[in-house]
PDB file of N, CA and C in Angstrom:
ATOM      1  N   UNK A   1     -44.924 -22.220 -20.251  1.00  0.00           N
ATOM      2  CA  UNK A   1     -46.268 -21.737 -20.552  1.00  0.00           C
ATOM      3  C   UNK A   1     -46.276 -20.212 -20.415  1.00  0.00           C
ATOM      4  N   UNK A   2     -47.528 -19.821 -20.969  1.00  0.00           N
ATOM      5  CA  UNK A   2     -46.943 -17.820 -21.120  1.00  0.00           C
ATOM      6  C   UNK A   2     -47.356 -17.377 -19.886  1.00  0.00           C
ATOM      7  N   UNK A   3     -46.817 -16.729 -19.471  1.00  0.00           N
ATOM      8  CA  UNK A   3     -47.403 -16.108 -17.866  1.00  0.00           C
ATOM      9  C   UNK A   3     -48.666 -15.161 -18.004  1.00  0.00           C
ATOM     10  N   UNK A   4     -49.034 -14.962 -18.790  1.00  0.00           N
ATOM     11  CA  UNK A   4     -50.392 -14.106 -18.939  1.00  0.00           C
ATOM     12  C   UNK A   4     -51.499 -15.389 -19.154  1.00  0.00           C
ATOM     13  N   UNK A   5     -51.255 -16.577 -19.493  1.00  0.00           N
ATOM     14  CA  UNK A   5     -52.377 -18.070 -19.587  1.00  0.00           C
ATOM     15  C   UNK A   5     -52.181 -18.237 -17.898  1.00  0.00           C
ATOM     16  N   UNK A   6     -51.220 -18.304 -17.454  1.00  0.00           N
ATOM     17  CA  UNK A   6     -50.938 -19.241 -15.630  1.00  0.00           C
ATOM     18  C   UNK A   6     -51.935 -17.995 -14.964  1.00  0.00           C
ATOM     19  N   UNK A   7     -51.893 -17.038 -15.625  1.00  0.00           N
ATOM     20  CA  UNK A   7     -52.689 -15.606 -14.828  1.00  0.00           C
ATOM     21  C   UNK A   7     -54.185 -15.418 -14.862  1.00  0.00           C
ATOM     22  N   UNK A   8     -54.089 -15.757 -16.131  1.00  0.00           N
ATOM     23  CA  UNK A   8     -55.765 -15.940 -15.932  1.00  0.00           C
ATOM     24  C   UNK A   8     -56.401 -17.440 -16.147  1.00  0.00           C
ATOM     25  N   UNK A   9     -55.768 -18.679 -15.957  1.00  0.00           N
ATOM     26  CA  UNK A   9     -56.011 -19.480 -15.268  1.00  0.00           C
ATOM     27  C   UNK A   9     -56.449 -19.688 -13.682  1.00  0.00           C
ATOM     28  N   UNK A  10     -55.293 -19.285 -13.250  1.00  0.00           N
ATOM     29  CA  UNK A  10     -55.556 -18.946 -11.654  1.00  0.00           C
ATOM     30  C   UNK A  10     -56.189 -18.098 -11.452  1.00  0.00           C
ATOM     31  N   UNK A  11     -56.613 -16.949 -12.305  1.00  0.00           N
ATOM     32  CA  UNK A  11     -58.173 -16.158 -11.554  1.00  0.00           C
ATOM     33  C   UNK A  11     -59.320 -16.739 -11.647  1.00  0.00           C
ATOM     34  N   UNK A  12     -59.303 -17.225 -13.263  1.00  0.00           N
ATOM     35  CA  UNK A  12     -60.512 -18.152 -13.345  1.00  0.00           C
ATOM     36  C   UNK A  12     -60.944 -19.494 -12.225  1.00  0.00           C
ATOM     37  N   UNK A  13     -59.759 -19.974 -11.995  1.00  0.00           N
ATOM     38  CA  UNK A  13     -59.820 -21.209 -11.218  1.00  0.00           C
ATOM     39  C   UNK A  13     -60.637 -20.398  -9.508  1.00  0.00           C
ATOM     40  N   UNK A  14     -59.613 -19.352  -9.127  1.00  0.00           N
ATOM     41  CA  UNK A  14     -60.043 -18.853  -8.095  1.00  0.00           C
ATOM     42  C   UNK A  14     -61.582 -18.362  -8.302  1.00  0.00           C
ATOM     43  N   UNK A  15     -61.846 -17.554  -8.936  1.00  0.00           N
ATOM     44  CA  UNK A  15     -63.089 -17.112  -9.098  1.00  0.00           C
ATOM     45  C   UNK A  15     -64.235 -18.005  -8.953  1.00  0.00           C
ATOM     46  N   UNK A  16     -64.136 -19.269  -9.620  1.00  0.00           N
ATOM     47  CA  UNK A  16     -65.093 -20.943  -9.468  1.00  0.00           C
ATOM     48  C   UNK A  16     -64.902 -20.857  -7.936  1.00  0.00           C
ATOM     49  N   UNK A  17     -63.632 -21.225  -7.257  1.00  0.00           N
ATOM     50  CA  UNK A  17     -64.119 -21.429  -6.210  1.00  0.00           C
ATOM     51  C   UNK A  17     -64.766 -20.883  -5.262  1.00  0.00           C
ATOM     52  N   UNK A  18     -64.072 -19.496  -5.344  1.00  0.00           N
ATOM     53  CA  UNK A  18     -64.828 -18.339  -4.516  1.00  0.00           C
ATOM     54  C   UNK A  18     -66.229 -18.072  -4.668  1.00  0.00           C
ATOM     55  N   UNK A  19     -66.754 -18.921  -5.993  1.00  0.00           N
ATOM     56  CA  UNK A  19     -68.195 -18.388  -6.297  1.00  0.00           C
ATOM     57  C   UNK A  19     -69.123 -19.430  -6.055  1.00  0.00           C
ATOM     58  N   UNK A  20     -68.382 -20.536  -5.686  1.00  0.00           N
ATOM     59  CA  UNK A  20     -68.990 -22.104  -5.226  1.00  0.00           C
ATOM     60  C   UNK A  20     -69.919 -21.600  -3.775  1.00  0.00           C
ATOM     61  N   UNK A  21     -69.690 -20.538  -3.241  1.00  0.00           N
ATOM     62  CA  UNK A  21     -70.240 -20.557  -1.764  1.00  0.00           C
ATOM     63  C   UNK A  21     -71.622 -19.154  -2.383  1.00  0.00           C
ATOM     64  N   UNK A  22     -71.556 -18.681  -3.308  1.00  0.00           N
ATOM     65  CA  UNK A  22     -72.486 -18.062  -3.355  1.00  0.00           C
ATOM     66  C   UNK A  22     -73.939 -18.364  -3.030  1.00  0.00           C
ATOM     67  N   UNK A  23     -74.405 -19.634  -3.665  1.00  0.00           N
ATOM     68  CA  UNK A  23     -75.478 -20.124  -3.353  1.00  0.00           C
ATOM     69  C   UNK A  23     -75.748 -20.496  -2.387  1.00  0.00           C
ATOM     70  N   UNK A  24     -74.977 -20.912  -1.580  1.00  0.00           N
ATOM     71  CA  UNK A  24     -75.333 -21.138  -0.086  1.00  0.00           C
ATOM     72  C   UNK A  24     -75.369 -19.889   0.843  1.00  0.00           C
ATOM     73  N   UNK A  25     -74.763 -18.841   0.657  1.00  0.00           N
ATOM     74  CA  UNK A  25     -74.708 -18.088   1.024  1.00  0.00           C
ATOM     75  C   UNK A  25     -76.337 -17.364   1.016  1.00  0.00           C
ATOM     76  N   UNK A  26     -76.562 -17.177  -0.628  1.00  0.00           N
ATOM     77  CA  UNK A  26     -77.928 -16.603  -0.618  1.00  0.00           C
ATOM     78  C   UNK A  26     -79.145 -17.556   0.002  1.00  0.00           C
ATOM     79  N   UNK A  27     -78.921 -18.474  -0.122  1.00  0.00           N
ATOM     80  CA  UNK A  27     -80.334 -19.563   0.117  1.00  0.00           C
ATOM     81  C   UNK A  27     -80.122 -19.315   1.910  1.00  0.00           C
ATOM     82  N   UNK A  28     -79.194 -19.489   2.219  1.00  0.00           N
ATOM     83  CA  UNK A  28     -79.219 -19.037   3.929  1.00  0.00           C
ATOM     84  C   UNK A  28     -80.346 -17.816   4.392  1.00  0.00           C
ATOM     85  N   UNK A  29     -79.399 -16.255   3.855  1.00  0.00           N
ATOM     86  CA  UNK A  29     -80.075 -15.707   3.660  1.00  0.00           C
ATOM     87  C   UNK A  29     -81.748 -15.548   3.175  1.00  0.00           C
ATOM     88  N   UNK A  30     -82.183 -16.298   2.286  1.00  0.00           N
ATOM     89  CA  UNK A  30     -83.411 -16.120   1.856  1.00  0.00           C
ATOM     90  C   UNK A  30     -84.341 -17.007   2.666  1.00  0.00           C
ATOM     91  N   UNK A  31     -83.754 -17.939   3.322  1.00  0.00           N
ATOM     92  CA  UNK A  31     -84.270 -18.669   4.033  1.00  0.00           C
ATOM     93  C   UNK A  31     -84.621 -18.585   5.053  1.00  0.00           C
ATOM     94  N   UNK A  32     -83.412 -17.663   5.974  1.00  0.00           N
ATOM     95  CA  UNK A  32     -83.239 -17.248   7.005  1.00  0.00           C
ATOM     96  C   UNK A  32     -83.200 -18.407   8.050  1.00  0.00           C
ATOM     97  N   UNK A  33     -82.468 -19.316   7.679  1.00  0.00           N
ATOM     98  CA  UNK A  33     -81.919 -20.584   8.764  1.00  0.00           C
ATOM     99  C   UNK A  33     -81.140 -21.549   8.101  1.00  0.00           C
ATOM    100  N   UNK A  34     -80.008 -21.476   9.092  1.00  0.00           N
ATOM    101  CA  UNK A  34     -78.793 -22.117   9.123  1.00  0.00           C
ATOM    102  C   UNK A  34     -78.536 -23.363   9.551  1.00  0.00           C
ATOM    103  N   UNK A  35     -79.347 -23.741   9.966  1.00  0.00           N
ATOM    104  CA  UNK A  35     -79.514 -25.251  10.745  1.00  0.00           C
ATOM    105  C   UNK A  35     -78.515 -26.379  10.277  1.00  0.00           C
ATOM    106  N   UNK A  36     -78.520 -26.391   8.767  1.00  0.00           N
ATOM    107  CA  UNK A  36     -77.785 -27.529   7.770  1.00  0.00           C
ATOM    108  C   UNK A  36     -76.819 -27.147   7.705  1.00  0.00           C
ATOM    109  N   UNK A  37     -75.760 -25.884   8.091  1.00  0.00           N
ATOM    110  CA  UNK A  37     -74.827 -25.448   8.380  1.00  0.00           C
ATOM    111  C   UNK A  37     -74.041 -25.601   8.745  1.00  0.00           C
ATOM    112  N   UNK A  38     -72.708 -26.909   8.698  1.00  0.00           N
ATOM    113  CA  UNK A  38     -71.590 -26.958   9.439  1.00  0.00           C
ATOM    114  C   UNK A  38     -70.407 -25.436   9.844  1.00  0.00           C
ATOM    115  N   UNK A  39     -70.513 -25.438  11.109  1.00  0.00           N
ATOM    116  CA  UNK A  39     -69.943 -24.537  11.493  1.00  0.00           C
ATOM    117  C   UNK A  39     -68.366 -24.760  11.302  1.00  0.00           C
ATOM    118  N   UNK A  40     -68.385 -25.750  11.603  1.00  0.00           N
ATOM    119  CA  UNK A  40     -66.734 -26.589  11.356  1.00  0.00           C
ATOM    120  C   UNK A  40     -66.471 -26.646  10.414  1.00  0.00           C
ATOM    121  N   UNK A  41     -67.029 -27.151   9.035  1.00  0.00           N
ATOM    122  CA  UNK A  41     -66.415 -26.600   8.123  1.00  0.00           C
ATOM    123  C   UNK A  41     -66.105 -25.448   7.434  1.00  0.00           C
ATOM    124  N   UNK A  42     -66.914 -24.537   8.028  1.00  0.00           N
ATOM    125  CA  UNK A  42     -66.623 -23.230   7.774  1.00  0.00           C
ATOM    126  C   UNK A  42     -65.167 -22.588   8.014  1.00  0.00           C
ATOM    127  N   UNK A  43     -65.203 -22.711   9.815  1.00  0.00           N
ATOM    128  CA  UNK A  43     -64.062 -22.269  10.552  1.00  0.00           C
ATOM    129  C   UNK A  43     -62.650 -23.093   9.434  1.00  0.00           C
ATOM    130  N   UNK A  44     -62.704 -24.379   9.417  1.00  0.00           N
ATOM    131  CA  UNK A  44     -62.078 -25.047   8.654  1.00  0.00           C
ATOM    132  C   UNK A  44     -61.145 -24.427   7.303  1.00  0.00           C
ATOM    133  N   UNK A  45     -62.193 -23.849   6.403  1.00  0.00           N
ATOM    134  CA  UNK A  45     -62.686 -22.949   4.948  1.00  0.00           C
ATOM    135  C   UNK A  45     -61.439 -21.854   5.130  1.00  0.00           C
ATOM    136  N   UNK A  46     -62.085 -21.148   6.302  1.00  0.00           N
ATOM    137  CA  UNK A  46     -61.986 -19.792   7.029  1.00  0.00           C
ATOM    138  C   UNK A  46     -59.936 -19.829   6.726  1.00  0.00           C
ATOM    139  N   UNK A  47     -60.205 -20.917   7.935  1.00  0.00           N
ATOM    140  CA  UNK A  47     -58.237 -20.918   8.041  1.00  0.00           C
ATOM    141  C   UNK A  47     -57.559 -21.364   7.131  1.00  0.00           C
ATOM    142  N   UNK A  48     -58.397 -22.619   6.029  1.00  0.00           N
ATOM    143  CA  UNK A  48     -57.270 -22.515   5.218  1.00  0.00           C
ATOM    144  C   UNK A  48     -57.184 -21.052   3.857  1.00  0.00           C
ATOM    145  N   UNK A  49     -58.033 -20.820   3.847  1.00  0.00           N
ATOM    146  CA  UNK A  49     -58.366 -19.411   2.786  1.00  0.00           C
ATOM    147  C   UNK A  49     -57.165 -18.048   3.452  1.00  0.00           C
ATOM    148  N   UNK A  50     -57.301 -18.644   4.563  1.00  0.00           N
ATOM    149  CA  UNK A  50     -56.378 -17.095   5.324  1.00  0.00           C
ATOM    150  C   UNK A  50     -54.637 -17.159   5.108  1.00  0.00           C
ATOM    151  N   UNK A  51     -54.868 -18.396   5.431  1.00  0.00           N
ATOM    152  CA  UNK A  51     -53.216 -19.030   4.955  1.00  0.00           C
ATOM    153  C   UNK A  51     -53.193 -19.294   3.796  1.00  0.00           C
ATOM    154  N   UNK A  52     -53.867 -18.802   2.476  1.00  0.00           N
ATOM    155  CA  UNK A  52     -53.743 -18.898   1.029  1.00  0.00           C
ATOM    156  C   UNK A  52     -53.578 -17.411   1.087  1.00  0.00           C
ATOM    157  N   UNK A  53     -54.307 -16.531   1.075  1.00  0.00           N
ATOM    158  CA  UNK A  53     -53.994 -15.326   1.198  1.00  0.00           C
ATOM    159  C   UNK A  53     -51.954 -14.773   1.382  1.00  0.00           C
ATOM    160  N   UNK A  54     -52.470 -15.186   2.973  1.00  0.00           N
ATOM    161  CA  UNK A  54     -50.973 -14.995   3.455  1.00  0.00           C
ATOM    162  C   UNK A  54     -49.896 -15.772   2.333  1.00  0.00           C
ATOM    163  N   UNK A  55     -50.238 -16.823   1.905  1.00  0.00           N
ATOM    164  CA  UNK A  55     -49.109 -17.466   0.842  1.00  0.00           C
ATOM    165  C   UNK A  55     -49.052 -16.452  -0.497  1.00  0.00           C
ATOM    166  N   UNK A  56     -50.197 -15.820  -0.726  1.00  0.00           N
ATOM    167  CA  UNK A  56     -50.592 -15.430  -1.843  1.00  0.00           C
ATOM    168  C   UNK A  56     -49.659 -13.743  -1.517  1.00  0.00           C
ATOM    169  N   UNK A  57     -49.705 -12.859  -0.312  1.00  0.00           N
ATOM    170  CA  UNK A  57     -48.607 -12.044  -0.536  1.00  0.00           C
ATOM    171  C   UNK A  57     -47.109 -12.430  -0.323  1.00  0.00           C
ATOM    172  N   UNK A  58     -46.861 -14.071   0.364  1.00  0.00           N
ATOM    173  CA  UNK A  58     -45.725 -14.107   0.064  1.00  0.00           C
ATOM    174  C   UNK A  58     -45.008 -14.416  -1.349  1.00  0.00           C
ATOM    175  N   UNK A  59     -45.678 -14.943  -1.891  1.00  0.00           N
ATOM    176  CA  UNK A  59     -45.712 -15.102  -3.697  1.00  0.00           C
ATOM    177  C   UNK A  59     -45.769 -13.799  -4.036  1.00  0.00           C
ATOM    178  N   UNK A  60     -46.358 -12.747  -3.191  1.00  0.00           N
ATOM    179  CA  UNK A  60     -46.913 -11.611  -4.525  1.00  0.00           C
ATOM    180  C   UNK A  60     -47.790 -11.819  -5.998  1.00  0.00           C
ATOM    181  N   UNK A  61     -48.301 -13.396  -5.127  1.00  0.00           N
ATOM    182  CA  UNK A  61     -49.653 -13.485  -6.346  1.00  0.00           C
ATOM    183  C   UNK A  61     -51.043 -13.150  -6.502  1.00  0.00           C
ATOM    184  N   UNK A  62     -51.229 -12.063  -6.628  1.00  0.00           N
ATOM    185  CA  UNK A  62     -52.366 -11.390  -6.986  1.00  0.00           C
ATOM    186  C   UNK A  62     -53.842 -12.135  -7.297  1.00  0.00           C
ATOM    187  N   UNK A  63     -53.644 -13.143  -7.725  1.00  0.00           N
ATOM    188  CA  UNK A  63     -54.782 -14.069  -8.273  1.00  0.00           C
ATOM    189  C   UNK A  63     -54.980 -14.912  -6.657  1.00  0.00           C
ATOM    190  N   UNK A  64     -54.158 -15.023  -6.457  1.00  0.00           N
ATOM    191  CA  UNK A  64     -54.336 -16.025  -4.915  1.00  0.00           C
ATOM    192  C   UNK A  64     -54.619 -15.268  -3.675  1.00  0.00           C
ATOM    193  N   UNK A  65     -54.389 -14.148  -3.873  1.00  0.00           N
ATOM    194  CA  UNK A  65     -54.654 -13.466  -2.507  1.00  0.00           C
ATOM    195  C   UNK A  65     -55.899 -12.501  -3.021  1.00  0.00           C
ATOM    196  N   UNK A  66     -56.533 -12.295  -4.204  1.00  0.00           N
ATOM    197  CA  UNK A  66     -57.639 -11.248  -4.276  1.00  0.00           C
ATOM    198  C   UNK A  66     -58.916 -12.736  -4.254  1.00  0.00           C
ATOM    199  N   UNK A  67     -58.824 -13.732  -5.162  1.00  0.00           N
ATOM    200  CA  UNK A  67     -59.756 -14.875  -4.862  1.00  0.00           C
ATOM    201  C   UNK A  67     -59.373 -15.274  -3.533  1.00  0.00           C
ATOM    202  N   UNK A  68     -58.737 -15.569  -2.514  1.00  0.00           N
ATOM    203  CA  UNK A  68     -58.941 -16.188  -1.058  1.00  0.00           C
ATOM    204  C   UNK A  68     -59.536 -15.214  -0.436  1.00  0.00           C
ATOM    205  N   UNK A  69     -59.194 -13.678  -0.637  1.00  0.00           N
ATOM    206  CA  UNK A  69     -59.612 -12.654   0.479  1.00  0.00           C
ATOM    207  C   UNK A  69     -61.356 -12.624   0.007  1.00  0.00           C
ATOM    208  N   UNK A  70     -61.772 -13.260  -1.100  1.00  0.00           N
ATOM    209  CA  UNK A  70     -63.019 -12.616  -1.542  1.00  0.00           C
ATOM    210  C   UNK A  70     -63.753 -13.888  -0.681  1.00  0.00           C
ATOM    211  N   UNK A  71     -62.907 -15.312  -0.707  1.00  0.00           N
ATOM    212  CA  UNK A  71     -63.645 -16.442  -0.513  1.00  0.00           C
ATOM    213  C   UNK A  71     -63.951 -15.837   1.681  1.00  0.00           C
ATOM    214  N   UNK A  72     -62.674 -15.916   1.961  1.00  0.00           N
ATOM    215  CA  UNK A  72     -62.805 -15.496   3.427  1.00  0.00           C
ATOM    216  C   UNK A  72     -63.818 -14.412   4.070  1.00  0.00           C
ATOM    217  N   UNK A  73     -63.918 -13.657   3.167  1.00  0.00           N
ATOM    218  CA  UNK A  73     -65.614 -12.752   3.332  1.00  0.00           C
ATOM    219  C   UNK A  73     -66.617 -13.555   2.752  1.00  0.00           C
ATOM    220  N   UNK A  74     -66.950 -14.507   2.081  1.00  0.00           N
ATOM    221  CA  UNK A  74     -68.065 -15.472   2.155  1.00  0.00           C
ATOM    222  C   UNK A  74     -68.080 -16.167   3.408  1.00  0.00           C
ATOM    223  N   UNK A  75     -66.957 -16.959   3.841  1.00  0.00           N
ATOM    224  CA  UNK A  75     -66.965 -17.738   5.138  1.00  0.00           C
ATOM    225  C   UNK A  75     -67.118 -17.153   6.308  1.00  0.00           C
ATOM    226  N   UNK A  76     -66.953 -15.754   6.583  1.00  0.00           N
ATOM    227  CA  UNK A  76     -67.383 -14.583   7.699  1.00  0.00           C
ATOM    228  C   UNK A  76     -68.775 -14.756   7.377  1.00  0.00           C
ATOM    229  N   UNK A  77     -68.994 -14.080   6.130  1.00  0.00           N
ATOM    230  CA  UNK A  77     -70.667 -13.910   6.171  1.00  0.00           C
ATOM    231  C   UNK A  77     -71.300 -15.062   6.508  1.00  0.00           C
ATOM    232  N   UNK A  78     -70.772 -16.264   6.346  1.00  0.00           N
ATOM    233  CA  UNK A  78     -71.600 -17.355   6.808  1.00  0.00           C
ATOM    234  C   UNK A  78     -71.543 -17.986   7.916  1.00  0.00           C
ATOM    235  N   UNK A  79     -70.615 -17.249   8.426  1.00  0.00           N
ATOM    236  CA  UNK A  79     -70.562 -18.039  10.114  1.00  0.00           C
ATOM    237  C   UNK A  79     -71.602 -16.655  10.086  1.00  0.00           C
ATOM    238  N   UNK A  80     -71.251 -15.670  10.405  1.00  0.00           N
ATOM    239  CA  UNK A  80     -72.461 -14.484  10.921  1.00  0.00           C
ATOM    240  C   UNK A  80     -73.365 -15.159  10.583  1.00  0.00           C
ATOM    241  N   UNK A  81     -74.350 -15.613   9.270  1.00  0.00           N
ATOM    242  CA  UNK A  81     -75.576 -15.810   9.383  1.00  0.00           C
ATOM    243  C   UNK A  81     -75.773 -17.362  10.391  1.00  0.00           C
ATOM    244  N   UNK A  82     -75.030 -18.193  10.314  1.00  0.00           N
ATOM    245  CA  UNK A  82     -75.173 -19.030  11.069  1.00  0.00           C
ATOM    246  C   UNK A  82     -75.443 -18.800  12.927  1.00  0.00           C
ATOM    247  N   UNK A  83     -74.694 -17.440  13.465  1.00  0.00           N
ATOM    248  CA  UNK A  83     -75.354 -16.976  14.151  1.00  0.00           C
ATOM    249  C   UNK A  83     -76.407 -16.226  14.457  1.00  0.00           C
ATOM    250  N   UNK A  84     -76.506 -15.310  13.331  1.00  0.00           N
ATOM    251  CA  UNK A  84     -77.333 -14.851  13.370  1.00  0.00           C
ATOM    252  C   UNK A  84     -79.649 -15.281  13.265  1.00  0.00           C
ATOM    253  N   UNK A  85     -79.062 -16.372  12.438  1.00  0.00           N
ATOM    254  CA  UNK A  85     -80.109 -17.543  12.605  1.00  0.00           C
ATOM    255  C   UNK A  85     -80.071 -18.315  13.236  1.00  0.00           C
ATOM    256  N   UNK A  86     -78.958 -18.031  14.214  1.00  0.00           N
ATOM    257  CA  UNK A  86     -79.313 -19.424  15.410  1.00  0.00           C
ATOM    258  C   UNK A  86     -80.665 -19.585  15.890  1.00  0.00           C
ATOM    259  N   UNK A  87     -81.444 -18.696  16.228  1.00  0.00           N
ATOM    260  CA  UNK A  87     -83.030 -18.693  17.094  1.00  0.00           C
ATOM    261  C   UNK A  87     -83.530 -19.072  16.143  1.00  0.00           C
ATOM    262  N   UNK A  88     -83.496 -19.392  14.955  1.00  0.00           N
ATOM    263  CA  UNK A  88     -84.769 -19.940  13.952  1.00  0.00           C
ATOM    264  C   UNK A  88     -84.554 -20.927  13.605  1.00  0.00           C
ATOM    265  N   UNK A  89     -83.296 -21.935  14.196  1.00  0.00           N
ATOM    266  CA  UNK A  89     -83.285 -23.291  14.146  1.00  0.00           C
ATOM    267  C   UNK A  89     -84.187 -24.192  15.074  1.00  0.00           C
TER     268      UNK A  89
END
């Protein structure tokens, strides 16, 4: 297969997933409570995204380590708001 299709396959693919947490992300935010919030799956999210990363510079694949590092700053921001709305649960 041509390596410029596997390339922007895997950004596209990454990009869906990384963008799957957007909405939760904002509705948290707009809501301002986290209550429905598994924290565990977050932390969960968190570690395996970090160890995609890390796989992603041992590959030197660019598509895997710029979509995990983007997804792992969604899963920060959402444990933060999950603390950060703790008192309004």
């Amino acid at each position: 297969m041509d390596g410029t299709l596997v390339k922007v396959i895997g950004l596209v693919a990454g990009a869906c997933t990384s963008c799957a947490l957007i909405p939760q992300v904002v509705r948290t935010i707009k809501t301002k409570k986290a209550s429905d919030v598994s924290v565990f799956m977050f932390i969960v999210m968190l570690t395996g995204n970090s160890l995609w990363v890390a796989y992603g510079f041992m590959k030197t694949d660019l598509a895997i380590i710029l979509t995990n590092l983007v997804t792992v700053g969604l899963n920060i921001t959402m444990l933060f708001l999950k603390v950060k709305y703790k008192e309004n649960q």
